[in-house]
Protein backbone atom coordinates (compact mmCIF):
# COMPACT_ATOMS: atom_id res chain seq x y z
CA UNK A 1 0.00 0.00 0.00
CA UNK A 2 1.45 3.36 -1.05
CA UNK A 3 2.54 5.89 1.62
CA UNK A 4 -0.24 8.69 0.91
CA UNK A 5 -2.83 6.03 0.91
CA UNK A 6 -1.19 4.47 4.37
CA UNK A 7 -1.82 7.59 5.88
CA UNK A 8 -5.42 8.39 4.73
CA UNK A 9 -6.19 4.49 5.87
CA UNK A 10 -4.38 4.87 9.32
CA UNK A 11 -6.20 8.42 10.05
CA UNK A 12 -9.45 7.00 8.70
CA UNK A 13 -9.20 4.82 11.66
CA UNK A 14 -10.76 5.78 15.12
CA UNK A 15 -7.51 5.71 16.84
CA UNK A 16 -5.87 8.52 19.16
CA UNK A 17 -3.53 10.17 17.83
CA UNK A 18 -0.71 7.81 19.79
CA UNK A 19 -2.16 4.85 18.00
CA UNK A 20 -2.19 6.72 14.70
CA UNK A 21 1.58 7.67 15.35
CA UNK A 22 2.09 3.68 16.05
CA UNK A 23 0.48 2.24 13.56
CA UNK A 24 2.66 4.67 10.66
CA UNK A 25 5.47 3.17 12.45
CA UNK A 26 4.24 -0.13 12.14
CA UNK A 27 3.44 0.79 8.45
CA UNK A 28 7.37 1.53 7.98
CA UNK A 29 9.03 -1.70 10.08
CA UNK A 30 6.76 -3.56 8.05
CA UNK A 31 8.03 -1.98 4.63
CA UNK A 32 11.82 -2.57 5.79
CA UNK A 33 11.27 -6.15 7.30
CA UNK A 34 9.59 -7.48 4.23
CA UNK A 35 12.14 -6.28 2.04
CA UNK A 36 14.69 -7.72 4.56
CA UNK A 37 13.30 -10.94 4.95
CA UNK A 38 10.75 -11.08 2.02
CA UNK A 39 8.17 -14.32 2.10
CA UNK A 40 5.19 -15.07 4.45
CA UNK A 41 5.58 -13.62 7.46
CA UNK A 42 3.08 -14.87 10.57
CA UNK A 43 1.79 -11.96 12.90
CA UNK A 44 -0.35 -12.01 15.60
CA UNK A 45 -3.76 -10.69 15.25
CA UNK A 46 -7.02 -10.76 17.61
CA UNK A 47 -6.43 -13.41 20.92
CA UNK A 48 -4.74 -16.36 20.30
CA UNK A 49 -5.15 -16.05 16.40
CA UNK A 50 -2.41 -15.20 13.24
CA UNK A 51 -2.26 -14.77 10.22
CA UNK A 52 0.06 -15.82 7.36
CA UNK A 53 1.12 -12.58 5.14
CA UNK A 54 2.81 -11.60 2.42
CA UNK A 55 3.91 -8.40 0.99
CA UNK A 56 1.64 -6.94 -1.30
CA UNK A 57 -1.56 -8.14 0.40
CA UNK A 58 -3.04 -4.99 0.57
CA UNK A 59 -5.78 -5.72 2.68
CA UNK A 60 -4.23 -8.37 5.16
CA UNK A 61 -1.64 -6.09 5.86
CA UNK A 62 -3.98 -3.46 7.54
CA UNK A 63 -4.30 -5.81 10.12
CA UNK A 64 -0.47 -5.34 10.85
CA UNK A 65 -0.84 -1.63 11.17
CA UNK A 66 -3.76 -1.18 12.70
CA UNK A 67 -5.03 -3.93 14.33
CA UNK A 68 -8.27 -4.13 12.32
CA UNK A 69 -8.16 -3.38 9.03
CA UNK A 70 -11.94 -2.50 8.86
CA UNK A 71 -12.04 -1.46 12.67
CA UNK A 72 -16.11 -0.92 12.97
CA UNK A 73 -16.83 -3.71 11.11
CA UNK A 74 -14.64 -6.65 12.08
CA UNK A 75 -15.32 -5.16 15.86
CA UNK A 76 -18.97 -5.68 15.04
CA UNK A 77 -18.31 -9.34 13.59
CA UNK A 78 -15.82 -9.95 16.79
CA UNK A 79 -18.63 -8.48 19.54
CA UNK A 80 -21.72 -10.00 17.42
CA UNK A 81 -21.03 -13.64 16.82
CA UNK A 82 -19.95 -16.26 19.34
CA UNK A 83 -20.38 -20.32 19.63
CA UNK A 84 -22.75 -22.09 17.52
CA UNK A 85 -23.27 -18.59 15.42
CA UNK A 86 -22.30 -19.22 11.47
CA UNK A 87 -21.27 -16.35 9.25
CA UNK A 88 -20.72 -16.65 5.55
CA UNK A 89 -17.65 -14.86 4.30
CA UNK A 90 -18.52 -14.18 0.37
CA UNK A 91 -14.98 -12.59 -1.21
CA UNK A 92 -12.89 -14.45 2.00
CA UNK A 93 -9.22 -13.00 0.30
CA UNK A 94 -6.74 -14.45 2.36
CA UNK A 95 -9.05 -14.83 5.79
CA UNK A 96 -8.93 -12.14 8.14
CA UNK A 97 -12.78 -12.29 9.00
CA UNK A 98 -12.51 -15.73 8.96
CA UNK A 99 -10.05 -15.92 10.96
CA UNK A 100 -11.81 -13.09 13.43
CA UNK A 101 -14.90 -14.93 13.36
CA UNK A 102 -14.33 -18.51 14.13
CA UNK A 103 -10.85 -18.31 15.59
CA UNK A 104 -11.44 -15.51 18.26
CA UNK A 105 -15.43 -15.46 18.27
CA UNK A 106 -15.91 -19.11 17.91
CA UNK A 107 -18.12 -18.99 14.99
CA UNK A 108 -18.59 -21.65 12.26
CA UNK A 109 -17.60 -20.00 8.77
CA UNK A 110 -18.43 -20.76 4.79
CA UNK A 111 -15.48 -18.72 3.40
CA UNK A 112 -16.46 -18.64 -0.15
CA UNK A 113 -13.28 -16.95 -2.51
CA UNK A 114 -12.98 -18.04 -6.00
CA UNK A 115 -9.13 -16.80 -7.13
CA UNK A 116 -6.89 -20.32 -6.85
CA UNK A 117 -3.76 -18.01 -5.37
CA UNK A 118 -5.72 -15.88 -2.66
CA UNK A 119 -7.63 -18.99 -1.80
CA UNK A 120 -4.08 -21.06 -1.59
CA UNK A 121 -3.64 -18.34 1.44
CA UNK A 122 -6.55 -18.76 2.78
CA UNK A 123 -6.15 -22.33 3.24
CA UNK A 124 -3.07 -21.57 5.01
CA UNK A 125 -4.50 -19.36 7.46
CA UNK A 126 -6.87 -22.04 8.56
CA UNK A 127 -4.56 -24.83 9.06
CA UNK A 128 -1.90 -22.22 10.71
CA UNK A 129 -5.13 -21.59 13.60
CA UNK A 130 -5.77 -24.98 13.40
CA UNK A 131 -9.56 -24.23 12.42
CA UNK A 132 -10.08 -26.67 9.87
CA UNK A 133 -13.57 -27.71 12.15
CA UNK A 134 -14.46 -24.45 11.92
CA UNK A 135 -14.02 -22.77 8.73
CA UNK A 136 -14.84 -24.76 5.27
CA UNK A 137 -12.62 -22.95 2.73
CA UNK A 138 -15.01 -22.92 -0.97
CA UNK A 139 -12.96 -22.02 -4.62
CA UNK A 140 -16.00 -21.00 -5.81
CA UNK A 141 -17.94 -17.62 -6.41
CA UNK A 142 -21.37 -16.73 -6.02
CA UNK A 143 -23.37 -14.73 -8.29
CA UNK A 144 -27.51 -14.53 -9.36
CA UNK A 145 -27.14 -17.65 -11.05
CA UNK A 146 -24.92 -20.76 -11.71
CA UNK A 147 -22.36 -20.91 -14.10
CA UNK A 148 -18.74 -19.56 -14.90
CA UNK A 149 -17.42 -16.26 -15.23
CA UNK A 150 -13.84 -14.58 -15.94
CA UNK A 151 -11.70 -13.27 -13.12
CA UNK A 152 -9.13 -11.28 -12.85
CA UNK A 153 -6.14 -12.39 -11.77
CA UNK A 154 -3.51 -9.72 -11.13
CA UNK A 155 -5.23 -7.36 -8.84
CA UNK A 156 -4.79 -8.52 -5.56
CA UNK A 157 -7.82 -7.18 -3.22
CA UNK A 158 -9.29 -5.56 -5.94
CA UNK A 159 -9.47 -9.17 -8.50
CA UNK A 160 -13.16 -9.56 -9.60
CA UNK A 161 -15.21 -10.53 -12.32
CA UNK A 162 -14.80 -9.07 -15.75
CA UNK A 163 -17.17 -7.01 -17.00
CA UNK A 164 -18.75 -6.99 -20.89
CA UNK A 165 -15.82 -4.51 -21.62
CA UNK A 166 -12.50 -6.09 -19.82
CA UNK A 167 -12.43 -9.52 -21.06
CA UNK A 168 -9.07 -8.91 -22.16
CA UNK A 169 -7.62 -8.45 -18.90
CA UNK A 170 -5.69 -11.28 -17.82
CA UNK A 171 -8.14 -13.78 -16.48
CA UNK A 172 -9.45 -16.93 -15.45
CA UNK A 173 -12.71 -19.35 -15.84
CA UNK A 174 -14.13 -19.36 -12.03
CA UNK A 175 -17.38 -21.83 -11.19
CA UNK A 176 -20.60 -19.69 -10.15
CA UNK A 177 -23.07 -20.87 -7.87
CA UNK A 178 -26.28 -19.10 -6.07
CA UNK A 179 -26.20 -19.03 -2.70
CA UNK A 180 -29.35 -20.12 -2.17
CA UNK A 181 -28.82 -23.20 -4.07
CA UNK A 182 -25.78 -23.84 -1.89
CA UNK A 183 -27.20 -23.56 1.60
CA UNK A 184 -29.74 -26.12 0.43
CA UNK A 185 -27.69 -28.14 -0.45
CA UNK A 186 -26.02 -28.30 3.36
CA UNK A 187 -29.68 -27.21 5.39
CA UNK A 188 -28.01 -24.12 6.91
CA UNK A 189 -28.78 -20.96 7.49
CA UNK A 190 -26.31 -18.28 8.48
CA UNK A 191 -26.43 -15.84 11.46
CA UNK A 192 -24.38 -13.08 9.50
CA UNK A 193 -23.25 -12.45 5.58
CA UNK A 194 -19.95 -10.50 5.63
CA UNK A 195 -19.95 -9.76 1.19
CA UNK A 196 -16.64 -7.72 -0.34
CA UNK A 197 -16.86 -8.23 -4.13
CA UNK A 198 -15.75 -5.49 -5.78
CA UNK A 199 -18.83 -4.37 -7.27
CA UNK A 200 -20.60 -7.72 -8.03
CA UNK A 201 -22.67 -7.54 -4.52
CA UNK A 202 -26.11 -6.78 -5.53
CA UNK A 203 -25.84 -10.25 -8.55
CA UNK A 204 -24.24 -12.30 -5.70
CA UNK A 205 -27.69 -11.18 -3.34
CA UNK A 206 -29.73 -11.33 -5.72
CA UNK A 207 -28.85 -15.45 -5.72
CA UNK A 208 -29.46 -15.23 -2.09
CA UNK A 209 -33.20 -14.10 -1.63
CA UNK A 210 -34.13 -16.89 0.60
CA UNK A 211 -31.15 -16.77 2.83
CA UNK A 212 -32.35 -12.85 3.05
CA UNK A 213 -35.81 -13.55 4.09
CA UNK A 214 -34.49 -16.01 6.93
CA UNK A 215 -35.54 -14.52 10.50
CA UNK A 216 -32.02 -16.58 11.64
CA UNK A 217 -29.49 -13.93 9.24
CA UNK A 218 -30.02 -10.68 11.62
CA UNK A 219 -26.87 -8.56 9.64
CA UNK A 220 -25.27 -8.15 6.31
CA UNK A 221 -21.35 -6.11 6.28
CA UNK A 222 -20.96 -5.35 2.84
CA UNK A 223 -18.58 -3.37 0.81
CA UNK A 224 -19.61 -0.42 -1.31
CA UNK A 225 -16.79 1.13 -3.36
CA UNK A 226 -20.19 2.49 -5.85
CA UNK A 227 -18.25 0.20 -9.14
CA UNK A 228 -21.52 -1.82 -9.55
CA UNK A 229 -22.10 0.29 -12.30
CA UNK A 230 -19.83 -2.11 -14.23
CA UNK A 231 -22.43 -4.61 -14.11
CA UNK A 232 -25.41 -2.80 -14.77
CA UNK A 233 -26.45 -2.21 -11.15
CA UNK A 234 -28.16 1.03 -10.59
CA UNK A 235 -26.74 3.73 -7.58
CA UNK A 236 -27.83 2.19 -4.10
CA UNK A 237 -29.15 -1.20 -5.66
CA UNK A 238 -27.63 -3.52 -2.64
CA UNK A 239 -29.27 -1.29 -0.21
CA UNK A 240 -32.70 -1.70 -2.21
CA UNK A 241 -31.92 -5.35 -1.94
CA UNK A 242 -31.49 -5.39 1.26
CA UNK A 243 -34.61 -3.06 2.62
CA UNK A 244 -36.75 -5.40 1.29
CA UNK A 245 -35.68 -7.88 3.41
CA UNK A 246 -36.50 -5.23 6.48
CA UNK A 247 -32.22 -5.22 6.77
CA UNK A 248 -31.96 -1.50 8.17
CA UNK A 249 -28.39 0.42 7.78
CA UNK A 250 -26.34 0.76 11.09
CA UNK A 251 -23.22 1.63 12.13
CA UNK A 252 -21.33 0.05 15.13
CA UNK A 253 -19.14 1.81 17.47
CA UNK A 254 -16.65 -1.38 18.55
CA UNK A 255 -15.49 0.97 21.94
CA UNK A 256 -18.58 1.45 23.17
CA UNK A 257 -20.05 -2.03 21.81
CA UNK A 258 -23.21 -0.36 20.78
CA UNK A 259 -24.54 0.75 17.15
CA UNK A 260 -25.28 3.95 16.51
CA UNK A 261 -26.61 5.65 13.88
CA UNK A 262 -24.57 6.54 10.17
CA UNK A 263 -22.63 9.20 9.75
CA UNK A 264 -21.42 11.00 6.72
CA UNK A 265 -18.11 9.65 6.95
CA UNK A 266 -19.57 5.80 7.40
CA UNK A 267 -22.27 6.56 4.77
CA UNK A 268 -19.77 7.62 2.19
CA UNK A 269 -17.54 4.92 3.39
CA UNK A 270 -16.32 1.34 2.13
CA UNK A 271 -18.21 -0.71 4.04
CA UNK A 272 -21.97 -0.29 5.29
CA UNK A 273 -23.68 -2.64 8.15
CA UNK A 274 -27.66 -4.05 7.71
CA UNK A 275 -29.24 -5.53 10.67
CA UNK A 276 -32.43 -7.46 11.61
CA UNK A 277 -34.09 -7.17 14.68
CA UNK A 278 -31.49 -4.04 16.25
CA UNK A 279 -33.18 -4.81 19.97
CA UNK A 280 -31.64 -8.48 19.73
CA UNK A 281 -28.37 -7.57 17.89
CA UNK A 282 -27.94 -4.80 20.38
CA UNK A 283 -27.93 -7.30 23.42
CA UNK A 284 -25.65 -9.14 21.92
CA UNK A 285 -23.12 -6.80 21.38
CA UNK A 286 -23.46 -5.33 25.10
CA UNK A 287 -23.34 -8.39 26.36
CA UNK A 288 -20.14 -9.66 23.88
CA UNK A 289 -16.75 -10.71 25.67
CA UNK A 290 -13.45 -8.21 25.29
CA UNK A 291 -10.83 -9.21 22.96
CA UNK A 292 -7.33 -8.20 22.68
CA UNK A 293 -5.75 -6.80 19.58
CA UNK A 294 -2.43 -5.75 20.22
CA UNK A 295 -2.34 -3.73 23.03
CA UNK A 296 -6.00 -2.61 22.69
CA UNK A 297 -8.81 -4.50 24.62
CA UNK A 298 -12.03 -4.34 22.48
């Protein structure tokens, strides 16, 4: 990650300006250690848990200089979930809600991330936890219906399928599947839907209309970078989606453990939080164990 965008990710965080200060630090020993000793590195990350990274993973490596690379959000998925709880992690990369989900809040996971590399490190990140009865690892992608689609492949966080007009991007066939069709296949119904894929979020819901309408899912985390465009998807479609499945937009403050209301900033952010039922999802959190990360308790 380039040094100008470092520091508009580190002060995007909701750290003091002593953690800010840290984690720029941490964004330079990282820089000169992997360059030093380049290859995978393990780091510690929330609890007990690690994760396996390497340099150029854009978005694993916010966890090394911040803690939590998406600090509302994976606090939310930390505070939210605990034993017997399943989320489904649609655009896993190389694991880090995964990992956060089953390995510190003791979660079962479907980790569903099509590119053969990034899912090579997810794999790894499983068996380095030793989570393999928690988290099934899928090479498979999700979309409105089954099939196959091209992929990028040289993009790192930002790989996705190719639209109508980049099919000459390097590429690769990926299998398609609905969700739907997929948790009927296993009978299961997930608590929470954590969905990052680059643009393609409102074709992979739209495959998911009955897991939407289940009473069981009470919140959807998912990204919104506004490129759905590329696929035809009108402004605000996944929000549409998602209000008709009475999935309201919160935002979570991981100090306090409560949600609060959006803001500008989180409205015009990356990544938006839907719940079901706030009154129940709001007990939860309160009620939610601390975690360490670092030095912080959360």
């Amino acid at each position: 990650m380039p040094l100008i965008q470092t520091i508009r990710f580190i002060c995007s965080h909701r750290l003091n300006k002593g953690r800010k200060l840290q984690a720029l630090l941490q964004y330079f020993r990282w820089q000169v250690g992997s360059r030093l000793l380049p290859g995978k590195v393990v780091v510690p990350f929330v609890d007990h848990t690690r994760l396996l990274i390497s340099p150029g993973m854009a978005g694993a490596t916010g966890n090394v200089y911040c803690g939590l690379h998406d600090f509302e959000e994976m606090g939310f998925v930390l505070h939210v979930l605990g034993e017997g709880d399943c989320l489904v992690d649609i655009g896993a990369n190389v694991g880090s809600y995964s990992i956060l989900a089953a390995g510190a809040g003791g979660a079962q996971v479907l980790s569903f991330e099509p590119a053969p590399s990034t899912f090579a490190h997810l794999v790894d990140n499983i068996r380095l936890n030793q989570l393999e009865d928690k988290v099934t690892a899928l090479n498979l992608g999700l979309g409105s219906k089954a099939g196959k689609l091209r992929f990028s492949t040289l993009l790192d966080t930002t790989n996705h399928i190719l639209a109508d007009n980049e099919q000459d991007e390097p590429s690769i066939d990926v299998k398609i599947e609905c969700l739907d069709d997929y948790l009927e296949q296993i009978g299961d119904r997930p608590f929470a839907i954590k969905l990052d894929v680059e643009g393609f979020e409102a074709e992979v819901l739209r495959g998911g209309q009955k897991v939407l309408s289940s009473p069981k899912l009470l919140a959807v985390i998912v990204e919104d970078i506004g490129c759905g465009n590329r696929y035809g998807a009108p402004p605000g479609a996944v929000g549409q989606i998602l209000a008709s499945h009475e999935l309201v937009e919160c935002a979570y403050d991981p100090l306090q453990h409560r949600l609060v209301r959006p803001n500008g900033r989180k409205s015009a952010g990356r990544n938006r939080i839907y719940i079901r039922n706030t009154n129940s999802v709001e007990n939860r959190v309160r009620a939610a164990k601390k975690h360490r990360i670092g030095k912080q308790i959360l």
